[in-house]
Protein backbone atom coordinates (compact mmCIF):
# COMPACT_ATOMS: atom_id res chain seq x y z
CA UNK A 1 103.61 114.27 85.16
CA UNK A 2 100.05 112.62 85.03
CA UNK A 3 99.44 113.49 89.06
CA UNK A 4 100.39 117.74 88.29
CA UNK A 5 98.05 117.36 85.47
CA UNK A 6 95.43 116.09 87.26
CA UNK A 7 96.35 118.55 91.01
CA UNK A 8 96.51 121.24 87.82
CA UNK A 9 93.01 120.57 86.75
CA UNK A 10 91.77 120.09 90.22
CA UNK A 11 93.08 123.38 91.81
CA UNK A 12 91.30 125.54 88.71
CA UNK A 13 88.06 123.12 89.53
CA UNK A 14 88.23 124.20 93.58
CA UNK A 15 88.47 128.06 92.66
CA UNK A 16 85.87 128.07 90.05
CA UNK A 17 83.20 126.02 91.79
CA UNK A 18 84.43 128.18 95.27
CA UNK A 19 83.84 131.37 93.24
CA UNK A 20 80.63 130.02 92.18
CA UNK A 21 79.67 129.03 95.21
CA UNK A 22 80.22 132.31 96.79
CA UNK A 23 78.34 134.63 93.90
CA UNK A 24 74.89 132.20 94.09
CA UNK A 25 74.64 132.51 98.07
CA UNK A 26 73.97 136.19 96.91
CA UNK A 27 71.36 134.91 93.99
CA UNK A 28 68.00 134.29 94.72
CA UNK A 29 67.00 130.97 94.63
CA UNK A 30 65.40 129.83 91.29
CA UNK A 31 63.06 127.39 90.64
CA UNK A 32 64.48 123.59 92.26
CA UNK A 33 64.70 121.30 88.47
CA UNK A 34 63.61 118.45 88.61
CA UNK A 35 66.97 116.20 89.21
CA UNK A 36 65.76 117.67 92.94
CA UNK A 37 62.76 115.49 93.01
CA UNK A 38 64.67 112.81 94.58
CA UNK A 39 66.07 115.28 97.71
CA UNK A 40 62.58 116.57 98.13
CA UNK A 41 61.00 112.65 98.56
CA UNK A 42 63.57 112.33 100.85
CA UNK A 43 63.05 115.13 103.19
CA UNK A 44 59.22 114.17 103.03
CA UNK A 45 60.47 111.24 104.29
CA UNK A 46 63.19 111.37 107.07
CA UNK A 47 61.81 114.85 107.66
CA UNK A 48 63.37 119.00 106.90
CA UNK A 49 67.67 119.33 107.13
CA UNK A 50 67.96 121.71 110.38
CA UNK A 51 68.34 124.98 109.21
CA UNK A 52 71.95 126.59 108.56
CA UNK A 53 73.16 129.82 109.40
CA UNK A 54 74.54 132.10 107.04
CA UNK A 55 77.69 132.84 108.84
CA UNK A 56 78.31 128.77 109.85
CA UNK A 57 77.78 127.88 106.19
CA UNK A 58 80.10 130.24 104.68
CA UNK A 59 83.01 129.34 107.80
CA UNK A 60 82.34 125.77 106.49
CA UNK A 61 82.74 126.58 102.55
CA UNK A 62 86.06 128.00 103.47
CA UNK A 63 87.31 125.37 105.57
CA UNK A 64 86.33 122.83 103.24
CA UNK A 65 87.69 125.22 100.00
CA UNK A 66 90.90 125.79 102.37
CA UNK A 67 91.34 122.35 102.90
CA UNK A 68 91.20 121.56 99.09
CA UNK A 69 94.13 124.04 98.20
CA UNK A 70 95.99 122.28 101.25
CA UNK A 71 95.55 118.92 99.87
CA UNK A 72 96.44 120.21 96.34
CA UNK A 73 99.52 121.60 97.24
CA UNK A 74 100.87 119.18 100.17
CA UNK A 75 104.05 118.02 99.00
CA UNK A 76 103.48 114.61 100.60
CA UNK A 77 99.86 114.27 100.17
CA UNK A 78 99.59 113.10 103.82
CA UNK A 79 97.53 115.69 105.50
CA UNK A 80 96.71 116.35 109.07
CA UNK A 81 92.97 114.57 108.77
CA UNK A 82 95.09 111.19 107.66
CA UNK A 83 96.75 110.82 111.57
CA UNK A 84 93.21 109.77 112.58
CA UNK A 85 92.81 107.48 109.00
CA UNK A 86 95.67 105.90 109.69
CA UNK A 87 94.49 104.93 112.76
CA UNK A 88 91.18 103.82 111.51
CA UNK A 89 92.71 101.51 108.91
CA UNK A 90 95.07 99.89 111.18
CA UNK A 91 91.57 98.84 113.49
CA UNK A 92 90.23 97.79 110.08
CA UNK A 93 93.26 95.07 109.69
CA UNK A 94 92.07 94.03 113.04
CA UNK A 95 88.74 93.80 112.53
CA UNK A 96 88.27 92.27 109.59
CA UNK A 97 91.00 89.24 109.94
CA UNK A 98 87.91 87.52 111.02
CA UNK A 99 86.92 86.85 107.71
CA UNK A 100 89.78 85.96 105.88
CA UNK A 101 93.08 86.90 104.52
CA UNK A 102 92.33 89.17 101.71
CA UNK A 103 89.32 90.79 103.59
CA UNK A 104 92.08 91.30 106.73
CA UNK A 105 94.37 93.04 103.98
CA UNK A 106 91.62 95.36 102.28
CA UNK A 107 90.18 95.82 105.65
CA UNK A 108 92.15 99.20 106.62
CA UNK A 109 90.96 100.57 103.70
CA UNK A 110 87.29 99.80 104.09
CA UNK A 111 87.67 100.72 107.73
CA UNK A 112 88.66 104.50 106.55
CA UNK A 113 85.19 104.07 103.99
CA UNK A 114 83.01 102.52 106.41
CA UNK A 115 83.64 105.13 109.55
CA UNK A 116 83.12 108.35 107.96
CA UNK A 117 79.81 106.46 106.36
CA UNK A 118 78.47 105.59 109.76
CA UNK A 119 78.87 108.95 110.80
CA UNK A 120 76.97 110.43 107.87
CA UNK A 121 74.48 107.86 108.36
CA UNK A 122 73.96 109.01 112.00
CA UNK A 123 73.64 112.32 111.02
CA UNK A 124 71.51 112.34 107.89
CA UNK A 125 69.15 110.43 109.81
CA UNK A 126 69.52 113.66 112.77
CA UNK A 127 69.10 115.65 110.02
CA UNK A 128 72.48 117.74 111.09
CA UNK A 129 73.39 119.42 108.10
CA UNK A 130 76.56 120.36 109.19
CA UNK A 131 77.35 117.04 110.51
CA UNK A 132 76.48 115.26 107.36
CA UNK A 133 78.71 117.58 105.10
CA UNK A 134 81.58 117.06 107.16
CA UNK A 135 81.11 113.41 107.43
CA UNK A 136 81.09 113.34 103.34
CA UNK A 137 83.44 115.14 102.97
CA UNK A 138 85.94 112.94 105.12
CA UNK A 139 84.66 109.98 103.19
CA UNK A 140 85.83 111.48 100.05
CA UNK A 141 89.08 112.91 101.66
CA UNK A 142 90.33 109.35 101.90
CA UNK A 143 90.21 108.81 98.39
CA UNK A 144 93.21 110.81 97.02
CA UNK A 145 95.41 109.14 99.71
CA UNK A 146 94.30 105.85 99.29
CA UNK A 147 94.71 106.21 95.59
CA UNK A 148 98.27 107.59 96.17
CA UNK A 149 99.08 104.86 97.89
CA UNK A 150 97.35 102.52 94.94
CA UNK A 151 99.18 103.48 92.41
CA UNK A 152 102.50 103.37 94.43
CA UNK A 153 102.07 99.37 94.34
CA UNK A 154 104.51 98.86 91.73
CA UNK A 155 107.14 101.12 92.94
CA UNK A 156 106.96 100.55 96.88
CA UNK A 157 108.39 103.87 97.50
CA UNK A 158 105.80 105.32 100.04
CA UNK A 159 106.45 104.41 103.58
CA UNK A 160 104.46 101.43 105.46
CA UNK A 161 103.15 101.23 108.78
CA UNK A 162 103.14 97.07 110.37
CA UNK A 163 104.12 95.78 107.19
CA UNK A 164 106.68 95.37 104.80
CA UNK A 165 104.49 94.99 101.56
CA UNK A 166 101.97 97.37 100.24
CA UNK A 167 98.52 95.98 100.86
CA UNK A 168 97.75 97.50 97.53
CA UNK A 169 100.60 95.52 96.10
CA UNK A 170 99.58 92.28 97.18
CA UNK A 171 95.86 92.86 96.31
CA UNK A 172 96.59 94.31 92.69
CA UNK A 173 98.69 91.32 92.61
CA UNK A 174 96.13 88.45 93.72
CA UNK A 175 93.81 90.35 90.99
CA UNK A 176 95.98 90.39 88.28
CA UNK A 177 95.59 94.68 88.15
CA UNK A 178 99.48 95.81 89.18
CA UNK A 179 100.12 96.84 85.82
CA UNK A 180 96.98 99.10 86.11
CA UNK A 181 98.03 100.92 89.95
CA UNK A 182 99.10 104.17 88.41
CA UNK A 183 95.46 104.73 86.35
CA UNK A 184 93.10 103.31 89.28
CA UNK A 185 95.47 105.19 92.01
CA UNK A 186 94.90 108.88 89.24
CA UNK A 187 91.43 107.81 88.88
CA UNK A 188 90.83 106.72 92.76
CA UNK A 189 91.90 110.64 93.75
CA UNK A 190 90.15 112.40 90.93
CA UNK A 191 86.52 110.64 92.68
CA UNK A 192 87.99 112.04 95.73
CA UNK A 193 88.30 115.51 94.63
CA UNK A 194 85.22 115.53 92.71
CA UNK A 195 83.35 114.08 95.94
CA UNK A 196 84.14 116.66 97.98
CA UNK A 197 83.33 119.34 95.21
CA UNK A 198 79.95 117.88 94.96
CA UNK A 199 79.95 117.71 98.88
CA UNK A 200 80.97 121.41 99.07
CA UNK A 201 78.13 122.39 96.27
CA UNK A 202 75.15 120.34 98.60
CA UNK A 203 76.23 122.39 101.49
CA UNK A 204 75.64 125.74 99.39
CA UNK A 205 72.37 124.25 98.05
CA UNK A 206 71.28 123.70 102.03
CA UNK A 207 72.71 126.83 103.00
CA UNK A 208 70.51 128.70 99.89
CA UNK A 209 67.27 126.48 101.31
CA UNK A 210 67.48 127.91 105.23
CA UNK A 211 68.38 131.44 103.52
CA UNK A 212 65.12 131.28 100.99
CA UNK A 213 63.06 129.94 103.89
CA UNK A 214 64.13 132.55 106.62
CA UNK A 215 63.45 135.22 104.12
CA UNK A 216 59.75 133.90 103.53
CA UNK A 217 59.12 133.51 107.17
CA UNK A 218 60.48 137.53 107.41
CA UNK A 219 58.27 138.41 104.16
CA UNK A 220 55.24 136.39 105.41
């Protein structure tokens, strides 16, 4: 009942903010606020974002808007981006078992975190706009599925791949939380969602930056 509520809620957020979205590309762009001032030091300091094309950064909002109303209404949750998770978390078991048991168990999830982060780092620092947004958003599109399979610790319904216990089981048991799976699993997907809201609204930002600038190059 709680995880309709909260897909519910989350499918009404996805069309508003996409609506929203869609009418400011057509806005002029006001005045940045000052919450900005932090994005503007940066780009002082790593230098500009490479500009974005109108017609790439609307594709993109779609996809990513697209993909939202896919993972929203998947009937398993498992979508086709979570083949290639999968296999990152099973290289995180691997790679982490260097440094202990419990780090070896939470390892496949921090190897899904820590990938999609490397990438982003590579490309914010390339300035690829494009790149960046897409590497966010994968970060965040762990979440839900990671938080499914959180708050399925109790129950052990979902199937497991190389093992026959949950590593969220045994971790929410070592830390006294498996009463608590089913709130941090709801919580763990509503961050997901939300992240890749907020990644879909900095791509809209950029794409209203290279549109304001182009047009003052064509005024000037």
């Amino acid at each position: 009942m709680l995880k309709n509520g909260v897909r519910s809620s989350v499918l009404v957020c996805v069309l508003c903010a996409f609506r929203e979205l869609c009418v400011s590309l057509l806005l002029p762009l006001p005045n940045a606020p000052a919450t900005l001032n932090a994005m503007a030091l940066l780009e002082e300091k790593f230098g500009p974002w490479k500009p974005l094309s109108r017609l790439t950064g609307i594709a993109w909002l779609s996809f990513y808007a697209l993909f939202l109303l896919y993972a929203l209404t998947s009937p398993s949750g498992f979508l086709f981006l979570d083949y290639a998770n999968l296999i990152i978390h099973e290289g995180g078991h691997f790679f982490f078992s260097w440094f202990g048991d419990t780090i070896r168990i939470l390892g496949g999830t921090l190897g899904e975190l820590i990938v999609p982060l490397l990438c982003a780092a590579y490309f914010f620092f390339h300035r690829e706009t494009n790149g960046f947004a897409f590497s966010i958003f994968w970060f965040f599109e762990n979440f839900p599925y990671i938080g499914t399979y959180m708050a399925d610790a109790r129950t052990a319904s979902l199937p497991l791949v190389g093992s026959e216990e949950s590593d969220w089981t045994i971790l929410f048991t070592q830390w006294g939380l498996l009463a608590q799976d089913q709130k941090i699993g709801a919580i763990m997907r509503t961050l997901g969602y939300l992240g890749m809201l907020a990644t879909m609204a900095w791509l809209a930002y950029r794409l209203r930056q290279s549109s304001a600038s182009k047009s003052n190059l064509t005024s000037g």
